[in-house]
N, C-alpha and C. Protein backbone atom coordinates (compact mmCIF):
# COMPACT_ATOMS: atom_id res chain seq x y z
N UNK A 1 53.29 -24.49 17.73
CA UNK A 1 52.94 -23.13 18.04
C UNK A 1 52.66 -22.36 16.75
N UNK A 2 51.76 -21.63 16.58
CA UNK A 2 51.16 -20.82 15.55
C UNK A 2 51.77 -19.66 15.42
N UNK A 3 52.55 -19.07 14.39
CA UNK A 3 53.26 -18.37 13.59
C UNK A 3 52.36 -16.77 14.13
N UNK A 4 52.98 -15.53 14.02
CA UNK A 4 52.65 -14.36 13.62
C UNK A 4 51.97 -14.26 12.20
N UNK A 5 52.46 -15.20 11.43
CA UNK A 5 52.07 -14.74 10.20
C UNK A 5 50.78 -15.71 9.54
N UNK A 6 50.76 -16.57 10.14
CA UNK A 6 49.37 -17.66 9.99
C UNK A 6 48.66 -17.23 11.07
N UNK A 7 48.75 -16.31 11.85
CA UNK A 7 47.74 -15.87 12.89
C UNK A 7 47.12 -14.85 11.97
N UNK A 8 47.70 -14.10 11.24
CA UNK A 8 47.15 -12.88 10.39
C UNK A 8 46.18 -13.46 9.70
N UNK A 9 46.81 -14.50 8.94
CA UNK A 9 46.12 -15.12 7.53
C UNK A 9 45.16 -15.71 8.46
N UNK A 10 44.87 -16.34 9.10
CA UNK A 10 43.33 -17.02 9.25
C UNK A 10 42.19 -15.89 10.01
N UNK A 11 43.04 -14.74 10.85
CA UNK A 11 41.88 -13.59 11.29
C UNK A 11 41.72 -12.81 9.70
N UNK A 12 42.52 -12.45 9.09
CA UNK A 12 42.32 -11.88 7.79
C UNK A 12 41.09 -12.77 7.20
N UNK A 13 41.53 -14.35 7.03
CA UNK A 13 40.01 -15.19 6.25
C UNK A 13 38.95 -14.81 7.06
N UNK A 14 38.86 -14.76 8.20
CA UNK A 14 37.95 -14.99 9.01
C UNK A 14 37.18 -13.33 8.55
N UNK A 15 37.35 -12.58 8.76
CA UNK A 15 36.77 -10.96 8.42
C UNK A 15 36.62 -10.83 7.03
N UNK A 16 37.45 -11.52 6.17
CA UNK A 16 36.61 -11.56 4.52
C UNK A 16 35.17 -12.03 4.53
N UNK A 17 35.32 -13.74 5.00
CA UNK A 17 33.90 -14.05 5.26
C UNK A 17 32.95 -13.66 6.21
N UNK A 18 33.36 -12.79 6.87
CA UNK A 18 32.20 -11.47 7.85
C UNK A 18 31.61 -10.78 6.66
N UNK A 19 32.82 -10.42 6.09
CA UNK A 19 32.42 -8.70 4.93
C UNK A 19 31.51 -9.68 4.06
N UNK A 20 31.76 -10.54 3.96
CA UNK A 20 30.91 -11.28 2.46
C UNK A 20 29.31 -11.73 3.47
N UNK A 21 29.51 -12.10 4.49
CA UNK A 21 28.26 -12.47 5.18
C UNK A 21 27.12 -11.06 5.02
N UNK A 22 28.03 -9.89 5.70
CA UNK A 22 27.40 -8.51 5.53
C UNK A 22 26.52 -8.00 4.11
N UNK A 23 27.43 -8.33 3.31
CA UNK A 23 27.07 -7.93 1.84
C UNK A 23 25.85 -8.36 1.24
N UNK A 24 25.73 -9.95 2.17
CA UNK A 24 24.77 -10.68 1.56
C UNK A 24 23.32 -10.18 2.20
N UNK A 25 23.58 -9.54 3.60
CA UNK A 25 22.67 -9.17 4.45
C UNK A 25 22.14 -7.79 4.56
N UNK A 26 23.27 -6.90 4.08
CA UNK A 26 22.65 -5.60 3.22
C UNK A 26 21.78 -5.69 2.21
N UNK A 27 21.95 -6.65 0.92
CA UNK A 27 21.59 -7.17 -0.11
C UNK A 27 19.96 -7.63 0.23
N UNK A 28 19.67 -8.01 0.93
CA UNK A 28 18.56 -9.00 1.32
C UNK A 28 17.69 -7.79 2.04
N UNK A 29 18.21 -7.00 2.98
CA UNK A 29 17.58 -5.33 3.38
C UNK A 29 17.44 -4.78 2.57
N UNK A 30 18.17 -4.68 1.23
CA UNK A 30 17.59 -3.63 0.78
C UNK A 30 16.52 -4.25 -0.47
N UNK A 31 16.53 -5.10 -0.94
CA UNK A 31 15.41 -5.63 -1.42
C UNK A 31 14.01 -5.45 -0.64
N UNK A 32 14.13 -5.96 0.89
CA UNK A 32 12.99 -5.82 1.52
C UNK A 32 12.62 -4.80 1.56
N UNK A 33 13.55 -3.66 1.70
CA UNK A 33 13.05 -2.16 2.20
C UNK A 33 12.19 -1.91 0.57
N UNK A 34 12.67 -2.11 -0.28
CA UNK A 34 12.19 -1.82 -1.58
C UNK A 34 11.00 -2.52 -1.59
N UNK A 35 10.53 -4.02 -1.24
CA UNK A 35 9.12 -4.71 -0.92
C UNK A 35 8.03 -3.90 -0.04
N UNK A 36 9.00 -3.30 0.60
CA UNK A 36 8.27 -2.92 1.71
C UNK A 36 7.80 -1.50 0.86
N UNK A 37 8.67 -1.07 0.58
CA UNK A 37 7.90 0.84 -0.11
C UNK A 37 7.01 0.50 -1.11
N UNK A 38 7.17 -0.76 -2.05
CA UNK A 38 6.23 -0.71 -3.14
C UNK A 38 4.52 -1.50 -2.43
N UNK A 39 4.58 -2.10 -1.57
CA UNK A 39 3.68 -2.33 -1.19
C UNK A 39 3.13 -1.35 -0.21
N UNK A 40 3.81 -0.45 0.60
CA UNK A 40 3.09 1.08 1.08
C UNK A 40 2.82 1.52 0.41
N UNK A 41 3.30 2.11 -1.26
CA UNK A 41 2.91 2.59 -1.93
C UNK A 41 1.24 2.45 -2.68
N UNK A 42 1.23 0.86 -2.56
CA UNK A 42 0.12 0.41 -2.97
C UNK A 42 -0.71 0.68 -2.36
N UNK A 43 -0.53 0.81 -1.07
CA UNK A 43 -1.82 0.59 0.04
C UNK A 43 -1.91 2.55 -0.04
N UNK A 44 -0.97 3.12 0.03
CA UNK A 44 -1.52 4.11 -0.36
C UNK A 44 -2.76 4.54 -1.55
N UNK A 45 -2.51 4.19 -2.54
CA UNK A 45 -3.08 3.98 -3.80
C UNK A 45 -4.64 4.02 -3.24
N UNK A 46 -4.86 2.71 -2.51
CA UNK A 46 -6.26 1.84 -2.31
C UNK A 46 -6.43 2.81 -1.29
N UNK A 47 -6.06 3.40 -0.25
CA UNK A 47 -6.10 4.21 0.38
C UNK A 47 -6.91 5.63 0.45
N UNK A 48 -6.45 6.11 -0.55
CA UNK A 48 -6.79 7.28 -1.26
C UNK A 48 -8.39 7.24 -1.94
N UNK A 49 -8.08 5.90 -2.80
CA UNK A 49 -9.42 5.66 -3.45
C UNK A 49 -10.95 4.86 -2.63
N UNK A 50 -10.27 4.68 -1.25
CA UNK A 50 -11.31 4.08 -0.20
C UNK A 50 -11.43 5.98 0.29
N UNK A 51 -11.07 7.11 0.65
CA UNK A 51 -11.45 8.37 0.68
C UNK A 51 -11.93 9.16 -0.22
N UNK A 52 -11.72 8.55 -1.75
CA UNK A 52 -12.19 9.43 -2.29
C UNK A 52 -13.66 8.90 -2.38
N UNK A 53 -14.30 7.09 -2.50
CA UNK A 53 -15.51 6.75 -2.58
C UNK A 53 -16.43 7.35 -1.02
N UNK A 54 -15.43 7.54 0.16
CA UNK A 54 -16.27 8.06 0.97
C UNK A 54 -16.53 9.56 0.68
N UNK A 55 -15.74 10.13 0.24
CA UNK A 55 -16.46 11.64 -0.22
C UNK A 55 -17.35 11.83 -1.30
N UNK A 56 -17.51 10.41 -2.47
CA UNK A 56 -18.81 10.70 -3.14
C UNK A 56 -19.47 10.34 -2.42
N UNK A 57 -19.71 9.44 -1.77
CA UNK A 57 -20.91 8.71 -0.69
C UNK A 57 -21.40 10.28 0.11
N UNK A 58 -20.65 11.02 0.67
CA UNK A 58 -20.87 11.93 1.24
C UNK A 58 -21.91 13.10 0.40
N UNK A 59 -21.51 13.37 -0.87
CA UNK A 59 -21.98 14.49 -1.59
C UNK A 59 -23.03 14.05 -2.49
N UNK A 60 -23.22 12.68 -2.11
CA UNK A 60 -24.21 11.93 -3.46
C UNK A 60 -25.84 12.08 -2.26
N UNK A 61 -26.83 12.08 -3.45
CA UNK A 61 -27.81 12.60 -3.27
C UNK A 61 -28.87 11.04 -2.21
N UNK A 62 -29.65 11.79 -1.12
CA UNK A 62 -30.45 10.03 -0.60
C UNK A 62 -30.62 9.16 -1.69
N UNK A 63 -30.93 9.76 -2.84
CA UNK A 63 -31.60 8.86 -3.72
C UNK A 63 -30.63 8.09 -4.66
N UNK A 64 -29.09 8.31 -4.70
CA UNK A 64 -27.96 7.98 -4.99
C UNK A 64 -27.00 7.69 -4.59
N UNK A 65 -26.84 7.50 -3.33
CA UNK A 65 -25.40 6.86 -2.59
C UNK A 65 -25.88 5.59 -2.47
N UNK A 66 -26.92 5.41 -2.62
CA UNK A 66 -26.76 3.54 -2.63
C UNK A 66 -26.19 2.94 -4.11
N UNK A 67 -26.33 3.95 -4.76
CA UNK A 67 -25.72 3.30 -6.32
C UNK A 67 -24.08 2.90 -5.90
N UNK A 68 -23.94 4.00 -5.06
CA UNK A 68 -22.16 4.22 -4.80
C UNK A 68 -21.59 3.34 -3.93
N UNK A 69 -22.58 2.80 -3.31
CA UNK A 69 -22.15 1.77 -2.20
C UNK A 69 -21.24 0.77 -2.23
N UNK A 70 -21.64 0.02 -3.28
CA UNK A 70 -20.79 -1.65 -3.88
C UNK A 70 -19.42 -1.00 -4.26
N UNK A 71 -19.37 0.14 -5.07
CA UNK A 71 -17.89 0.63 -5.21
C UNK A 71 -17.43 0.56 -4.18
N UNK A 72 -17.68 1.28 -3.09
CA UNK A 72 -17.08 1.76 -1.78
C UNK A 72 -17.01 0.08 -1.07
N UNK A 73 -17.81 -0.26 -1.19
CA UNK A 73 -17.58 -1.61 -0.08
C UNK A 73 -16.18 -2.52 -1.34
N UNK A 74 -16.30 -2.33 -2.39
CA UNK A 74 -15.09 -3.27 -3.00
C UNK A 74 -13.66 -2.37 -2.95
N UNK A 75 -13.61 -1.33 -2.50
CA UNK A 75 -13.05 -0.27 -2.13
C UNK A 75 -12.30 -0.84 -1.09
N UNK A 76 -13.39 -0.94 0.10
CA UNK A 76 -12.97 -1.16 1.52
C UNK A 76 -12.85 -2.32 1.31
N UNK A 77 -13.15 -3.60 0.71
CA UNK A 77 -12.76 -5.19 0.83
C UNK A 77 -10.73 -4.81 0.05
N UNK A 78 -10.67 -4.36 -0.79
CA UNK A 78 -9.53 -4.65 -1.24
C UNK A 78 -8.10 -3.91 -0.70
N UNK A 79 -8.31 -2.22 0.29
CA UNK A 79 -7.99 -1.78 1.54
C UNK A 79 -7.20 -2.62 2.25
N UNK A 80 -8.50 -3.51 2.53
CA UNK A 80 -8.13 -4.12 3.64
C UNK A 80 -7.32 -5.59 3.93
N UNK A 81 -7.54 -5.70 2.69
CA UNK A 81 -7.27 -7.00 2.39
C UNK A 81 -5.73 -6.56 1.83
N UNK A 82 -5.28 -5.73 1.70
CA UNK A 82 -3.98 -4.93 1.40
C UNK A 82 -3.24 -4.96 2.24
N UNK A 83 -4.01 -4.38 3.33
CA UNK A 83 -3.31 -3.94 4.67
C UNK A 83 -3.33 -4.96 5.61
N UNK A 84 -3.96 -6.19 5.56
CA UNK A 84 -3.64 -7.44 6.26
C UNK A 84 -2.50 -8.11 5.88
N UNK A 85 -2.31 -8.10 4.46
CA UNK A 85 -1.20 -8.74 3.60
C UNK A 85 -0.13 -8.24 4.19
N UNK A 86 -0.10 -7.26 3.96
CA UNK A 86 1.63 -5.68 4.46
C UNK A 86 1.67 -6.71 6.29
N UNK A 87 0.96 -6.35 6.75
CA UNK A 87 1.09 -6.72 7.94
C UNK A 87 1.45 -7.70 8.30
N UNK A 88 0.98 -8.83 7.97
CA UNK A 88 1.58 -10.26 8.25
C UNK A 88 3.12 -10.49 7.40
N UNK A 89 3.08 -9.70 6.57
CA UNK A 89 4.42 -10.35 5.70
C UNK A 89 5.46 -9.61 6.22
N UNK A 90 5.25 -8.13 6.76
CA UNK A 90 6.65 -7.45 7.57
C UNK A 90 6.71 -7.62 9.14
N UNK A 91 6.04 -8.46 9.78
CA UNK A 91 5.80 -8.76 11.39
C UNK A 91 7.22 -8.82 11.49
């Protein structure tokens, strides 16, 4: 028959290695959450600069928004190609 006091000691082990399981699993969240903001951050970035090439495209003259174009389309290739990445890697 199992003691009062070896009943303590093995629920006591047993909830250390919970707290240590936890620690490891906070640890691992908060790295991701930090993956996760620096890569929003990024896509912000590309974001911004895929709006700002559509507002020169907008104010640039017929005879000059085709100069602006290839910016804007490597603009929108790298966008997007941002925002596919973010997506598949936090599903």
């Amino acid at each position: 028959m199992e003691t009062k006091d070896a009943y303590v000691k093995k629920l006591k082990t047993q909830i250390d290695e919970w707290s240590a399981e936890i620690d490891k699993l906070e640890a691992k969240a908060k790295k991701t959450r930090e993956e996760y903001e620096t890569q929003i951050n990024a896509l912000r970035q590309r974001y911004d600069s895929a709006k700002t090439k559509i507002a020169e495209i907008q104010q640039a003259s017929e005879a000059s928004w085709q100069d602006l174009k290839q910016g804007v389309e490597s603009a929108w290739s790298t966008f997007k190609q941002g925002l596919d990445k973010a997506k598949s890697r936090f599903k």
